[in-house]
PDB file of N, CA and C in Angstrom:
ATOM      1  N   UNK A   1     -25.157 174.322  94.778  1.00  0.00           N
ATOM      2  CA  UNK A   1     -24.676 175.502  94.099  1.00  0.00           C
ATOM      3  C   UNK A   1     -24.567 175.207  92.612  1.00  0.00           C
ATOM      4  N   UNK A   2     -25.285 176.123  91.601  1.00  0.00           N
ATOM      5  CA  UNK A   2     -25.314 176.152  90.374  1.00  0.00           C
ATOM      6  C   UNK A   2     -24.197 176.743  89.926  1.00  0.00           C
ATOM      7  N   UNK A   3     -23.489 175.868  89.536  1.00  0.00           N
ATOM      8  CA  UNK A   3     -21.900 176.133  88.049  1.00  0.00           C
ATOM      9  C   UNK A   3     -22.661 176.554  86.912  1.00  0.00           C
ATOM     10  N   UNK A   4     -22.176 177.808  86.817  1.00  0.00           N
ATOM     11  CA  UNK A   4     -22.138 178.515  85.143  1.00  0.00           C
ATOM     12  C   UNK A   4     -21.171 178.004  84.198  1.00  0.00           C
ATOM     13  N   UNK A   5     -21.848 177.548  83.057  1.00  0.00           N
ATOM     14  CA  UNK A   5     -20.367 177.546  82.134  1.00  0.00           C
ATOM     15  C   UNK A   5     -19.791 177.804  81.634  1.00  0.00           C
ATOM     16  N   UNK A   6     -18.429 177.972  81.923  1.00  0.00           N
ATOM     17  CA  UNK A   6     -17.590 178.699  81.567  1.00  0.00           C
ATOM     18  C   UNK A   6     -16.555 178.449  80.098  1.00  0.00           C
ATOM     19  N   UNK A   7     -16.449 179.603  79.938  1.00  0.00           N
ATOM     20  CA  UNK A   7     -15.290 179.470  78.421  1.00  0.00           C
ATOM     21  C   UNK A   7     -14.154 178.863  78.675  1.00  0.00           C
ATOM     22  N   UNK A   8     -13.767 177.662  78.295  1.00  0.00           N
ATOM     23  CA  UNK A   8     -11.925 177.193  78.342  1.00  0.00           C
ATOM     24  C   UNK A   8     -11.863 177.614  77.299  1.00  0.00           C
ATOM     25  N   UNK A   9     -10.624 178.747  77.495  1.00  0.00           N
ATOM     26  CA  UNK A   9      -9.465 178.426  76.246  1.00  0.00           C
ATOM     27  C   UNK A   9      -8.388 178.207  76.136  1.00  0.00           C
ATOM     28  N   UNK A  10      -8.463 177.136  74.918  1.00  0.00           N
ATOM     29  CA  UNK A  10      -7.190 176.672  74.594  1.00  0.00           C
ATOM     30  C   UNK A  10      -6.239 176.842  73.467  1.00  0.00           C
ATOM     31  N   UNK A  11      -5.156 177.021  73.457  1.00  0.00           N
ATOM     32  CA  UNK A  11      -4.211 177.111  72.643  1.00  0.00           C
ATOM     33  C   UNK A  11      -2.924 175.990  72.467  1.00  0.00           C
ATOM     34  N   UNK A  12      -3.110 175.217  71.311  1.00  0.00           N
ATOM     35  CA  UNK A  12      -2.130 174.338  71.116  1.00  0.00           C
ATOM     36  C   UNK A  12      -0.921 174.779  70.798  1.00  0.00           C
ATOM     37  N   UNK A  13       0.262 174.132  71.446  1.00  0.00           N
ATOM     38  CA  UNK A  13       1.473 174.627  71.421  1.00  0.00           C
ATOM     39  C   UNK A  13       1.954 173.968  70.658  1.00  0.00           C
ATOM     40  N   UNK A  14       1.542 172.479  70.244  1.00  0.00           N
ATOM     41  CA  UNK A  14       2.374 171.240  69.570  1.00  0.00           C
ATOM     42  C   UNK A  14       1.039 170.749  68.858  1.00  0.00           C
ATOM     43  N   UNK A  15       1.717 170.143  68.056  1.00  0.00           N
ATOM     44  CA  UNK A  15       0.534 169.014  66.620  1.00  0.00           C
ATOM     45  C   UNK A  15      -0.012 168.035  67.971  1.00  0.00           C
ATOM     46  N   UNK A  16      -1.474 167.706  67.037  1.00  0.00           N
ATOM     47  CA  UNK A  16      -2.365 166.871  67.760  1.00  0.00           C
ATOM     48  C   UNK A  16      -1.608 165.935  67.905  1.00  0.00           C
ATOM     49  N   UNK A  17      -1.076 165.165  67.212  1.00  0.00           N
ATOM     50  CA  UNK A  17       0.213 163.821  67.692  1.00  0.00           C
ATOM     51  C   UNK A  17       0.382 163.676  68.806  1.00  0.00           C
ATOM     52  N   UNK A  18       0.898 164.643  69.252  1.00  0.00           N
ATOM     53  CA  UNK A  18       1.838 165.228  70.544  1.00  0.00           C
ATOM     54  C   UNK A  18       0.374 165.169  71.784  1.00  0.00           C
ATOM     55  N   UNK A  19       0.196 165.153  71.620  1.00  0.00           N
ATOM     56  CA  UNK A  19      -1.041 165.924  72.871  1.00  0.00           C
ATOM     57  C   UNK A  19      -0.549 166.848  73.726  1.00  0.00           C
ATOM     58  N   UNK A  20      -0.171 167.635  73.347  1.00  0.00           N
ATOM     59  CA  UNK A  20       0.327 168.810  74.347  1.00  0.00           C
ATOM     60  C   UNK A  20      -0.230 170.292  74.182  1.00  0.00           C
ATOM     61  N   UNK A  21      -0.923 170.666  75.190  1.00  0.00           N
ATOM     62  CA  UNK A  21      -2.298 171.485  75.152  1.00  0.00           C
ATOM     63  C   UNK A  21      -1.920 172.946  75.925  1.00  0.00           C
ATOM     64  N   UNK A  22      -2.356 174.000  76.236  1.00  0.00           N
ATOM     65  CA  UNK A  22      -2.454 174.807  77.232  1.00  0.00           C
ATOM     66  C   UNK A  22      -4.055 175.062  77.808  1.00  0.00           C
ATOM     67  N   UNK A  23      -4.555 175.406  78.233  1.00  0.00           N
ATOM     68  CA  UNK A  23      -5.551 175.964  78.663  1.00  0.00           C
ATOM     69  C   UNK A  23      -5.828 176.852  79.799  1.00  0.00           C
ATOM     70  N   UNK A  24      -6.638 178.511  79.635  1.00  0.00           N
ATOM     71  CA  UNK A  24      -7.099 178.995  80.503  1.00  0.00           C
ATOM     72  C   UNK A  24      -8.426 178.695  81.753  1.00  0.00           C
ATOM     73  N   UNK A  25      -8.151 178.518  83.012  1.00  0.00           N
ATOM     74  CA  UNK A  25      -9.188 177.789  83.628  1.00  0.00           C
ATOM     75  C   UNK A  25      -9.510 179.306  84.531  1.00  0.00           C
ATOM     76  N   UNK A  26     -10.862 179.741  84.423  1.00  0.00           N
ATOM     77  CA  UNK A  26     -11.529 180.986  85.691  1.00  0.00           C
ATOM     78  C   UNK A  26     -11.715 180.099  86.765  1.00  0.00           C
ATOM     79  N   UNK A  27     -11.753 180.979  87.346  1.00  0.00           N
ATOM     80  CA  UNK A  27     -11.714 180.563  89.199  1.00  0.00           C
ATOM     81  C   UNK A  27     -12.896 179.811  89.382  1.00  0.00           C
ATOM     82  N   UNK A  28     -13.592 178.799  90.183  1.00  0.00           N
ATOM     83  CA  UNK A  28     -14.481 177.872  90.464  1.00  0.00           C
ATOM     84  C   UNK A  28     -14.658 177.083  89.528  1.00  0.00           C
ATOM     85  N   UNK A  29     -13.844 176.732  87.874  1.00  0.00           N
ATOM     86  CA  UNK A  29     -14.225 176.163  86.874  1.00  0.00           C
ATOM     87  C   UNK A  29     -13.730 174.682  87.491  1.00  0.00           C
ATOM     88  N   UNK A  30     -14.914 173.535  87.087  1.00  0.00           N
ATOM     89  CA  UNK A  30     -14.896 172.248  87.908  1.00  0.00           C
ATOM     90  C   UNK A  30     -14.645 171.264  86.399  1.00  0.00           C
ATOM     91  N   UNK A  31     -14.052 170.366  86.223  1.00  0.00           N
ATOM     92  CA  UNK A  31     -13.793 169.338  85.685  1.00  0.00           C
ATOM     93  C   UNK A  31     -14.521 167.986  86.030  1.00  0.00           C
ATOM     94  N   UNK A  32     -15.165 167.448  85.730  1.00  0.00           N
ATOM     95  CA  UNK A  32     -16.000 166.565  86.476  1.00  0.00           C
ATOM     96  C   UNK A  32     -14.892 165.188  86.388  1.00  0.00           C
ATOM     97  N   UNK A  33     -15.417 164.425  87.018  1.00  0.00           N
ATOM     98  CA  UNK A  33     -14.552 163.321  86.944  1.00  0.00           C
ATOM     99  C   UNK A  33     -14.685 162.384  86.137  1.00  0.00           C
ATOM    100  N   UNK A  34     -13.413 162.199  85.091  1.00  0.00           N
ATOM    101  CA  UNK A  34     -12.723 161.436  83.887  1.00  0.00           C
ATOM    102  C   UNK A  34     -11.472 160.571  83.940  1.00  0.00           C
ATOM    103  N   UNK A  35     -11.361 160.426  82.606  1.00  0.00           N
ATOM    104  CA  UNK A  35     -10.404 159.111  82.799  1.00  0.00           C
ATOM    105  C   UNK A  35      -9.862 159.509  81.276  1.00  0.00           C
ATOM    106  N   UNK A  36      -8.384 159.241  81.326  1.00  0.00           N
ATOM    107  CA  UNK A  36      -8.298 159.173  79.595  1.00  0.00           C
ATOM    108  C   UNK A  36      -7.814 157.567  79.357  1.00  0.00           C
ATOM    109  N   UNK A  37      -7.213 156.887  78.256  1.00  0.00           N
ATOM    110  CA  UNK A  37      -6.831 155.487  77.766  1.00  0.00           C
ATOM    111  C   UNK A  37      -5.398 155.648  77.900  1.00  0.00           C
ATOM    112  N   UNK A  38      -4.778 157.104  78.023  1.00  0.00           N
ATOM    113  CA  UNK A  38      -2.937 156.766  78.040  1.00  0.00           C
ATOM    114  C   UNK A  38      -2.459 157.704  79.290  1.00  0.00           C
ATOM    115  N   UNK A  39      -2.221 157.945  79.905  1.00  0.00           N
ATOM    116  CA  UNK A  39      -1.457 158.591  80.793  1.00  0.00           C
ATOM    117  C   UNK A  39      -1.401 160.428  80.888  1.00  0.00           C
ATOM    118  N   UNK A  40      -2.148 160.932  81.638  1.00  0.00           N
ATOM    119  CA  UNK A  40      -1.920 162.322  81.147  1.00  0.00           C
ATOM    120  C   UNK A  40      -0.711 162.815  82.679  1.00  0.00           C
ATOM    121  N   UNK A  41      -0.157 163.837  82.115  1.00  0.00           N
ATOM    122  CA  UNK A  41       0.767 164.861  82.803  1.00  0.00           C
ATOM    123  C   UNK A  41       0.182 166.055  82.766  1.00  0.00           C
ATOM    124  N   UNK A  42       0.314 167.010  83.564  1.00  0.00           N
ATOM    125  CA  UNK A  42      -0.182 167.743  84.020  1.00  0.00           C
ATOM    126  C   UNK A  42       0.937 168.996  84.650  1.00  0.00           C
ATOM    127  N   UNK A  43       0.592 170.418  83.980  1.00  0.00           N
ATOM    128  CA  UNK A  43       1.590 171.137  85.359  1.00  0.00           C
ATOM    129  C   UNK A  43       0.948 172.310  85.108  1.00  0.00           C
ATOM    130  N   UNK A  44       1.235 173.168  86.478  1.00  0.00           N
ATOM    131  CA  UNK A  44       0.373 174.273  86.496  1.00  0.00           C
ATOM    132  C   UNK A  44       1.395 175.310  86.043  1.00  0.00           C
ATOM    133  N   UNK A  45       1.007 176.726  85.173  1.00  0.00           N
ATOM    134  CA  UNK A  45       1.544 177.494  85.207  1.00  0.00           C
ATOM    135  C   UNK A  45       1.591 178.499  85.625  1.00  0.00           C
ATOM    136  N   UNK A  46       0.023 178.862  86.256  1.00  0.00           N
ATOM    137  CA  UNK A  46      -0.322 179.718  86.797  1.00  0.00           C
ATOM    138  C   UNK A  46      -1.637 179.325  87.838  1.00  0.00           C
ATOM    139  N   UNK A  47      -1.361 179.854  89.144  1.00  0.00           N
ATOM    140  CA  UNK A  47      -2.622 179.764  89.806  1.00  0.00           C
ATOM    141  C   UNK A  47      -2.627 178.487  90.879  1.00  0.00           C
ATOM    142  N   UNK A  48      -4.003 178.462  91.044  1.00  0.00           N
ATOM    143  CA  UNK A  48      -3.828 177.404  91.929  1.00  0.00           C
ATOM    144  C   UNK A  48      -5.141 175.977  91.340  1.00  0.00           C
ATOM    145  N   UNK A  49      -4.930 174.993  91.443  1.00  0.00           N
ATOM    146  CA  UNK A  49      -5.417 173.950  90.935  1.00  0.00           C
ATOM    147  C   UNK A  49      -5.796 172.774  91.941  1.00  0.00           C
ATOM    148  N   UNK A  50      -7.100 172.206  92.149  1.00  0.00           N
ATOM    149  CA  UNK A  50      -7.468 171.362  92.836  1.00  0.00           C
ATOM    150  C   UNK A  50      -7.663 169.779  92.085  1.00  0.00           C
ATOM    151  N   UNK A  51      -6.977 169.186  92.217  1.00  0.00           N
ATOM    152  CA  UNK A  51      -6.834 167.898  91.652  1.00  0.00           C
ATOM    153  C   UNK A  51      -7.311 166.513  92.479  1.00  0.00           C
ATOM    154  N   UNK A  52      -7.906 165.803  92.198  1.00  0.00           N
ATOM    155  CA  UNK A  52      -8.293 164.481  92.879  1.00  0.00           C
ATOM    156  C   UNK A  52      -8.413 163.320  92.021  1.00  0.00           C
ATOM    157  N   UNK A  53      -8.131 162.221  92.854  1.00  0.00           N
ATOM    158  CA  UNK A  53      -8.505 160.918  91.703  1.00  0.00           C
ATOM    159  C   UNK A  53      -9.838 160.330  92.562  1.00  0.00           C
ATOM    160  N   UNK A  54     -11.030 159.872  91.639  1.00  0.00           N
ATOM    161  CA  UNK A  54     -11.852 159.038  92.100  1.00  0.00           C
ATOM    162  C   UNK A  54     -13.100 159.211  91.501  1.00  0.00           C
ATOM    163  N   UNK A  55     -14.569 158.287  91.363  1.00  0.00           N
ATOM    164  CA  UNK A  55     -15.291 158.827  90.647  1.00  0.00           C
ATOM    165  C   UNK A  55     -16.595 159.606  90.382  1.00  0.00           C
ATOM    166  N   UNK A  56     -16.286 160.412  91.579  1.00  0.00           N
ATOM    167  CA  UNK A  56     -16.671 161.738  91.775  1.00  0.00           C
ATOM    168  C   UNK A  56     -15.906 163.167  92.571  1.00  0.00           C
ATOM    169  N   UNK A  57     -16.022 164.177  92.111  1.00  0.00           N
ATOM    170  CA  UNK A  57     -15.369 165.691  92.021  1.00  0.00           C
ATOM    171  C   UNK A  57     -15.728 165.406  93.959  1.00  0.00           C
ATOM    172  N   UNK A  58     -14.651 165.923  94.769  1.00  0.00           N
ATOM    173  CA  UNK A  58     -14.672 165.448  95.721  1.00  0.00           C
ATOM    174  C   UNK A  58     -14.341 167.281  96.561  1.00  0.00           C
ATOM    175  N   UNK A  59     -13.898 167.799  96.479  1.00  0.00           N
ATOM    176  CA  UNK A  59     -12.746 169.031  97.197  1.00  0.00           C
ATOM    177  C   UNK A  59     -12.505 168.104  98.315  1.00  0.00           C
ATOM    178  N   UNK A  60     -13.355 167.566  98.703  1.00  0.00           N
ATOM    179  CA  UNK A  60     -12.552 167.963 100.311  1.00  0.00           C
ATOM    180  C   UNK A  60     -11.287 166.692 100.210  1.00  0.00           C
ATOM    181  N   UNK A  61     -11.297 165.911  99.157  1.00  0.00           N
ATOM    182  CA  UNK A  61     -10.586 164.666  99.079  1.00  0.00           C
ATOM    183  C   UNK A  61      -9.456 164.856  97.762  1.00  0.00           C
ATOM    184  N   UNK A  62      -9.065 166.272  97.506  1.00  0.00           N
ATOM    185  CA  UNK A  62      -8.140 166.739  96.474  1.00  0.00           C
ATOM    186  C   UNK A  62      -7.343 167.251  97.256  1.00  0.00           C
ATOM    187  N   UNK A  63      -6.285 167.691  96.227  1.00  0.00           N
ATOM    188  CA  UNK A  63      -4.959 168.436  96.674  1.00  0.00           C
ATOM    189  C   UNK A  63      -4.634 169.897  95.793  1.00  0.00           C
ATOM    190  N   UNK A  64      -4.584 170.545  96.419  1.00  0.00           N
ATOM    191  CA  UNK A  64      -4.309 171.919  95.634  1.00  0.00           C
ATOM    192  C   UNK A  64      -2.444 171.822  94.731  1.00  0.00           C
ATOM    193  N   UNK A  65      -2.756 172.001  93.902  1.00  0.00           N
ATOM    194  CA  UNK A  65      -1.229 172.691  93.408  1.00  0.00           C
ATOM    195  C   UNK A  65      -1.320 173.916  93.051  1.00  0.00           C
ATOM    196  N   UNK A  66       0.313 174.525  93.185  1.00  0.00           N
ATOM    197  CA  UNK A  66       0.263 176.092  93.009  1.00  0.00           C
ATOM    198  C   UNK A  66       1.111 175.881  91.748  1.00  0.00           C
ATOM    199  N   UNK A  67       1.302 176.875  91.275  1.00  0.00           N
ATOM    200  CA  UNK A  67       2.595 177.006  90.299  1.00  0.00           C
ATOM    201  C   UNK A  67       3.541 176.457  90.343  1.00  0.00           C
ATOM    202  N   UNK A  68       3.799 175.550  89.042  1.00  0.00           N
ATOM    203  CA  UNK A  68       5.045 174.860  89.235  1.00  0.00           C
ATOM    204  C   UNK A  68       4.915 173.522  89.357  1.00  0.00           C
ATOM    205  N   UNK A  69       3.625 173.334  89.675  1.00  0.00           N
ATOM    206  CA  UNK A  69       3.269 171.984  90.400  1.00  0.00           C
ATOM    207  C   UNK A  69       3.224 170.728  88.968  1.00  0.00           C
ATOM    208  N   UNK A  70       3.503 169.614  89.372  1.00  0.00           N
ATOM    209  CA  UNK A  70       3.276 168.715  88.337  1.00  0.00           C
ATOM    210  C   UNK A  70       2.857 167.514  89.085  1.00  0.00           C
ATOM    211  N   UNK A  71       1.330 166.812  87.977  1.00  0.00           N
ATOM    212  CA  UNK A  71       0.834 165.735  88.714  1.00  0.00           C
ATOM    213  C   UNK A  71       0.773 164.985  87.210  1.00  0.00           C
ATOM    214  N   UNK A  72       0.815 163.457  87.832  1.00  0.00           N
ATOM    215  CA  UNK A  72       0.260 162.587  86.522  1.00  0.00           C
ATOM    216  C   UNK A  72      -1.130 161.824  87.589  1.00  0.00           C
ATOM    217  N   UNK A  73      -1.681 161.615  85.903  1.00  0.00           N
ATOM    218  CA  UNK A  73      -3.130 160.606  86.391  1.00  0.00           C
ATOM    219  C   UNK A  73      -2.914 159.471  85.361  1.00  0.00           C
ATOM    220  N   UNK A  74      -2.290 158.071  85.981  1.00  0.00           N
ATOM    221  CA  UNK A  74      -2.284 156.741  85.312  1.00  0.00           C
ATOM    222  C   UNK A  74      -3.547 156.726  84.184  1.00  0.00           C
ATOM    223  N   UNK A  75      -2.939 155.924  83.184  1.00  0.00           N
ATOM    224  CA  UNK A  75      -4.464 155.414  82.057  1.00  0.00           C
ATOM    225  C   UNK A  75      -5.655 154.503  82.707  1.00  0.00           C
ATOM    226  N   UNK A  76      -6.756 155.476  82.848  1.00  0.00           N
ATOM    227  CA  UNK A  76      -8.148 154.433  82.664  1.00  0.00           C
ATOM    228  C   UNK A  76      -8.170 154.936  83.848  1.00  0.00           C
ATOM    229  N   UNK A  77      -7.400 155.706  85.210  1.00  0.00           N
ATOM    230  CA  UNK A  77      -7.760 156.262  86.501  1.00  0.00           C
ATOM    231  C   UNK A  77      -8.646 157.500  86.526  1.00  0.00           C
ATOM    232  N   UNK A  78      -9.798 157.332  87.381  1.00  0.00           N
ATOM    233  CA  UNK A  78     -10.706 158.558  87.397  1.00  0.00           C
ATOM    234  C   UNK A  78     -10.126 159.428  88.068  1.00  0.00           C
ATOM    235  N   UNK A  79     -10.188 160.792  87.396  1.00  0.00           N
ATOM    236  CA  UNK A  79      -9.553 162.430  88.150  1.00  0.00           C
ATOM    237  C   UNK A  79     -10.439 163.522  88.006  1.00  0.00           C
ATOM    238  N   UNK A  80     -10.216 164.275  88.666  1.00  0.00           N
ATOM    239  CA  UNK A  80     -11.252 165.546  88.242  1.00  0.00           C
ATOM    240  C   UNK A  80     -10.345 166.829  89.114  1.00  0.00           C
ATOM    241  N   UNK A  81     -10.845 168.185  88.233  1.00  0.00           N
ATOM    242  CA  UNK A  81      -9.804 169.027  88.587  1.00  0.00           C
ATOM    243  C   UNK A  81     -11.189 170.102  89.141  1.00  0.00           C
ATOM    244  N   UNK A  82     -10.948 170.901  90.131  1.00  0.00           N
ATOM    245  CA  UNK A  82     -11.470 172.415  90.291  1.00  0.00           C
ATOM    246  C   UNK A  82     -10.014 173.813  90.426  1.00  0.00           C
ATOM    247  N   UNK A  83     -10.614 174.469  89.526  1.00  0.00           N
ATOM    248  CA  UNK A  83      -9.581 176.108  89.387  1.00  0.00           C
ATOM    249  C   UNK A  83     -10.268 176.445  91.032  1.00  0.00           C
ATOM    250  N   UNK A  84      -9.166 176.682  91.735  1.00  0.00           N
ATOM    251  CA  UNK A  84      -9.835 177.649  93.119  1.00  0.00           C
ATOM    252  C   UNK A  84      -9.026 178.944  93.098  1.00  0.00           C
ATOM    253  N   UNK A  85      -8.532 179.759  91.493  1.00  0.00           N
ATOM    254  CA  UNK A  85      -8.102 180.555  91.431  1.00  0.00           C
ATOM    255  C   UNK A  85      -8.194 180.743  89.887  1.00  0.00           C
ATOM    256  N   UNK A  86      -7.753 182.155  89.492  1.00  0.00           N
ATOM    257  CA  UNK A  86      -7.763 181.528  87.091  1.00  0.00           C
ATOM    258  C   UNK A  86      -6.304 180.714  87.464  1.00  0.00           C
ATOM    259  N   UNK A  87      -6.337 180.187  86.753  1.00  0.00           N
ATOM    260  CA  UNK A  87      -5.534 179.046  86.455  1.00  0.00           C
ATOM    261  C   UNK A  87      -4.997 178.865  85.106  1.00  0.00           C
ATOM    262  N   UNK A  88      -3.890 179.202  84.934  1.00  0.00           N
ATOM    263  CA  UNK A  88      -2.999 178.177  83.258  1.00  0.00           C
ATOM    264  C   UNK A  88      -2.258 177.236  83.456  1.00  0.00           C
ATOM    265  N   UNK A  89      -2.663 175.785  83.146  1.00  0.00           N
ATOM    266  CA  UNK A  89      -2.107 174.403  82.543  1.00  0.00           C
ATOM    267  C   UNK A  89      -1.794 174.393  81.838  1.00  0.00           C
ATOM    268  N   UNK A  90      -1.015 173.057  81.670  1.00  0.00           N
ATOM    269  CA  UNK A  90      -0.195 172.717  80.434  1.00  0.00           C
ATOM    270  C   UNK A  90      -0.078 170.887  80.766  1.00  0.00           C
ATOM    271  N   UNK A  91      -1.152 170.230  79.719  1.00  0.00           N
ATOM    272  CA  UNK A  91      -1.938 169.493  79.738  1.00  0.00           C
ATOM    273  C   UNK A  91      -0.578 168.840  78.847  1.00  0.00           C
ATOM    274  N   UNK A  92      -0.469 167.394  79.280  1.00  0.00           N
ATOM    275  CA  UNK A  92       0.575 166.323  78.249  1.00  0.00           C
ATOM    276  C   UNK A  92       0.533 164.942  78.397  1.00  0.00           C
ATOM    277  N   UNK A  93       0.550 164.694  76.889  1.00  0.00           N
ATOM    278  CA  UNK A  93       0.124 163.399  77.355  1.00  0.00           C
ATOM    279  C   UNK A  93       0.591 162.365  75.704  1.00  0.00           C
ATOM    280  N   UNK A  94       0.598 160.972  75.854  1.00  0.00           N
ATOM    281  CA  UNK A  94       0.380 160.868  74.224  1.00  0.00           C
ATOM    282  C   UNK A  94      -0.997 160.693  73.684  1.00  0.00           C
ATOM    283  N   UNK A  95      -0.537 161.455  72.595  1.00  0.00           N
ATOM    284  CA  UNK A  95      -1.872 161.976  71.789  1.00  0.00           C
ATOM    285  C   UNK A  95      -2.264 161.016  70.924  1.00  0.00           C
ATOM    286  N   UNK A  96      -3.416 161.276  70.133  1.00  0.00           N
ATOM    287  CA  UNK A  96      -4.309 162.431  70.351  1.00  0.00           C
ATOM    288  C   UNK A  96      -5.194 162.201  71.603  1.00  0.00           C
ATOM    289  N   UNK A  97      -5.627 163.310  72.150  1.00  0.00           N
ATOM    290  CA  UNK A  97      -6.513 163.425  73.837  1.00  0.00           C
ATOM    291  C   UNK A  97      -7.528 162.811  73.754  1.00  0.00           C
ATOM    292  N   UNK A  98      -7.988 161.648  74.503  1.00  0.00           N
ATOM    293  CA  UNK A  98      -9.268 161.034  74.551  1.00  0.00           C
ATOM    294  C   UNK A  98      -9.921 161.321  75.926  1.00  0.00           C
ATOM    295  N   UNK A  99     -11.006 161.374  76.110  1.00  0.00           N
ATOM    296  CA  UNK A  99     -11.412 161.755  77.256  1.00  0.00           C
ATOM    297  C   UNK A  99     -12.706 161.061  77.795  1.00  0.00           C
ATOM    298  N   UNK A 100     -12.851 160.195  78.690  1.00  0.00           N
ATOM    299  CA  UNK A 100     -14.411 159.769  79.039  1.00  0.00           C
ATOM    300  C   UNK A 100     -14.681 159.884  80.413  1.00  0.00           C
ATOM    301  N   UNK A 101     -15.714 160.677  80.402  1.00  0.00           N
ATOM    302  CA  UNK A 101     -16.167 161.297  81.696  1.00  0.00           C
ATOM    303  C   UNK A 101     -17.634 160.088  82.285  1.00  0.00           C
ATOM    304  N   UNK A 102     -16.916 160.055  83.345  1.00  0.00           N
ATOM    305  CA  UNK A 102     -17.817 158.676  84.581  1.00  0.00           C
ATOM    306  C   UNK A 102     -19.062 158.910  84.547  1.00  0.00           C
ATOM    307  N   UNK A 103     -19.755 159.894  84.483  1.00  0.00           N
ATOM    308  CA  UNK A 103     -20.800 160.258  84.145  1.00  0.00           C
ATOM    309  C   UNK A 103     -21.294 160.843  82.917  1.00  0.00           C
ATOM    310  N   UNK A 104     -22.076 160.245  82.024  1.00  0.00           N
ATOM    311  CA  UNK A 104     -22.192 160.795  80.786  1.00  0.00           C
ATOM    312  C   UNK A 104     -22.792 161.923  80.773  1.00  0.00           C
ATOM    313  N   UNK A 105     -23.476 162.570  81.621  1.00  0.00           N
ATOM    314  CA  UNK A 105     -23.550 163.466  81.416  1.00  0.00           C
ATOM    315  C   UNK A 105     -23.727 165.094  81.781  1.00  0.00           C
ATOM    316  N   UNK A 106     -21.785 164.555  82.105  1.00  0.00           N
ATOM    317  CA  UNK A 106     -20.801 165.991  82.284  1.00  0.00           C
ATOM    318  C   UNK A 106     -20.130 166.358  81.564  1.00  0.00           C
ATOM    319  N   UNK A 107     -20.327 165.018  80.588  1.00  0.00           N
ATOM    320  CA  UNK A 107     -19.614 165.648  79.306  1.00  0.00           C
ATOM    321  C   UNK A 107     -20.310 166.634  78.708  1.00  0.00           C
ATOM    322  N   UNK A 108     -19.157 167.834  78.588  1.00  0.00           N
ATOM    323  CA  UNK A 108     -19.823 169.106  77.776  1.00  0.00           C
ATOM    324  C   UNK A 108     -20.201 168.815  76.538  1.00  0.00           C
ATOM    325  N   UNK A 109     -19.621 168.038  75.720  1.00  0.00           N
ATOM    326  CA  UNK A 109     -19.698 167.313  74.113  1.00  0.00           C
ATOM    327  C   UNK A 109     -21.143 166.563  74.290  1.00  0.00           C
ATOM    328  N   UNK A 110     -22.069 166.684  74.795  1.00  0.00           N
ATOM    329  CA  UNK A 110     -23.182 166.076  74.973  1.00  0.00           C
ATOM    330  C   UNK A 110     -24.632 167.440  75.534  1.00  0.00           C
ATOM    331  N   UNK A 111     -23.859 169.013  75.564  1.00  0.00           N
ATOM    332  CA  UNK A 111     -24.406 169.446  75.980  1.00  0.00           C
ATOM    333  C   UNK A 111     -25.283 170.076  74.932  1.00  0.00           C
ATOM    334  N   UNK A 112     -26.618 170.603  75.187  1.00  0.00           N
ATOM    335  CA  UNK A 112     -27.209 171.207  73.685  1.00  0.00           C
ATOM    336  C   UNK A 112     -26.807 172.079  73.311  1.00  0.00           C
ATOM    337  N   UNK A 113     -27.034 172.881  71.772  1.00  0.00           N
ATOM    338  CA  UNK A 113     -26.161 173.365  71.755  1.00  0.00           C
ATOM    339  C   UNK A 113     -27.027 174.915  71.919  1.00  0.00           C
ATOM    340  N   UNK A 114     -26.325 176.079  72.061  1.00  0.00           N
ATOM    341  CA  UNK A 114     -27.072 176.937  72.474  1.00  0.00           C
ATOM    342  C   UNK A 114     -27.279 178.580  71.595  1.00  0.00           C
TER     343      UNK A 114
END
């Protein structure tokens, strides 16, 4: 099944320092599986959210959170998220956000540009 890509948006609530992010996620939007260098936190504000650690996007080997929910992913641990609903996070972590994705190329920052 072919993933379209989709628009995240984000709106910072706090200075890059901080790493503390929001973002809108549409329903089937997949996160491929990454890793950051410091510790991210995680909580949902809306919706429902499929979360897994390992280094590949798995569903059947994730866990859904609903609203409310809060997960951390240790530094340098592979995770990957799927929206199985729209979805608003609230992404935290110390900043600034680094991000390296297990496969180079799922990184969107590598995609052409269009």
């Amino acid at each position: 099944m072919e993933q379209t890509q989709a628009v995240i948006r984000y709106r910072w609530l706090a200075g890059i320092a901080s790493g503390l992010r929001k973002a809108a996620l549409p329903a089937g939007y997949q996160i491929p599986a990454h890793s950051h260098p410091t510790t991210e936190a995680l909580t949902v504000l809306s919706g429902k959210l499929l979360i897994g650690m390992g280094d590949k996007l798995d569903e059947k080997k994730g866990t859904v959170l609903t609203t409310g929910a809060y997960a951390e992913a240790p530094a340098k641990m592979n995770h990957y998220a799927v929206a199985k609903s729209p979805s608003v996070i609230q992404v935290h972590g110390k900043g600034p956000m680094e991000i390296t994705y297990v496969d180079k190329a799922d990184d969107p920052r590598n995609a052409p540009a269009r």
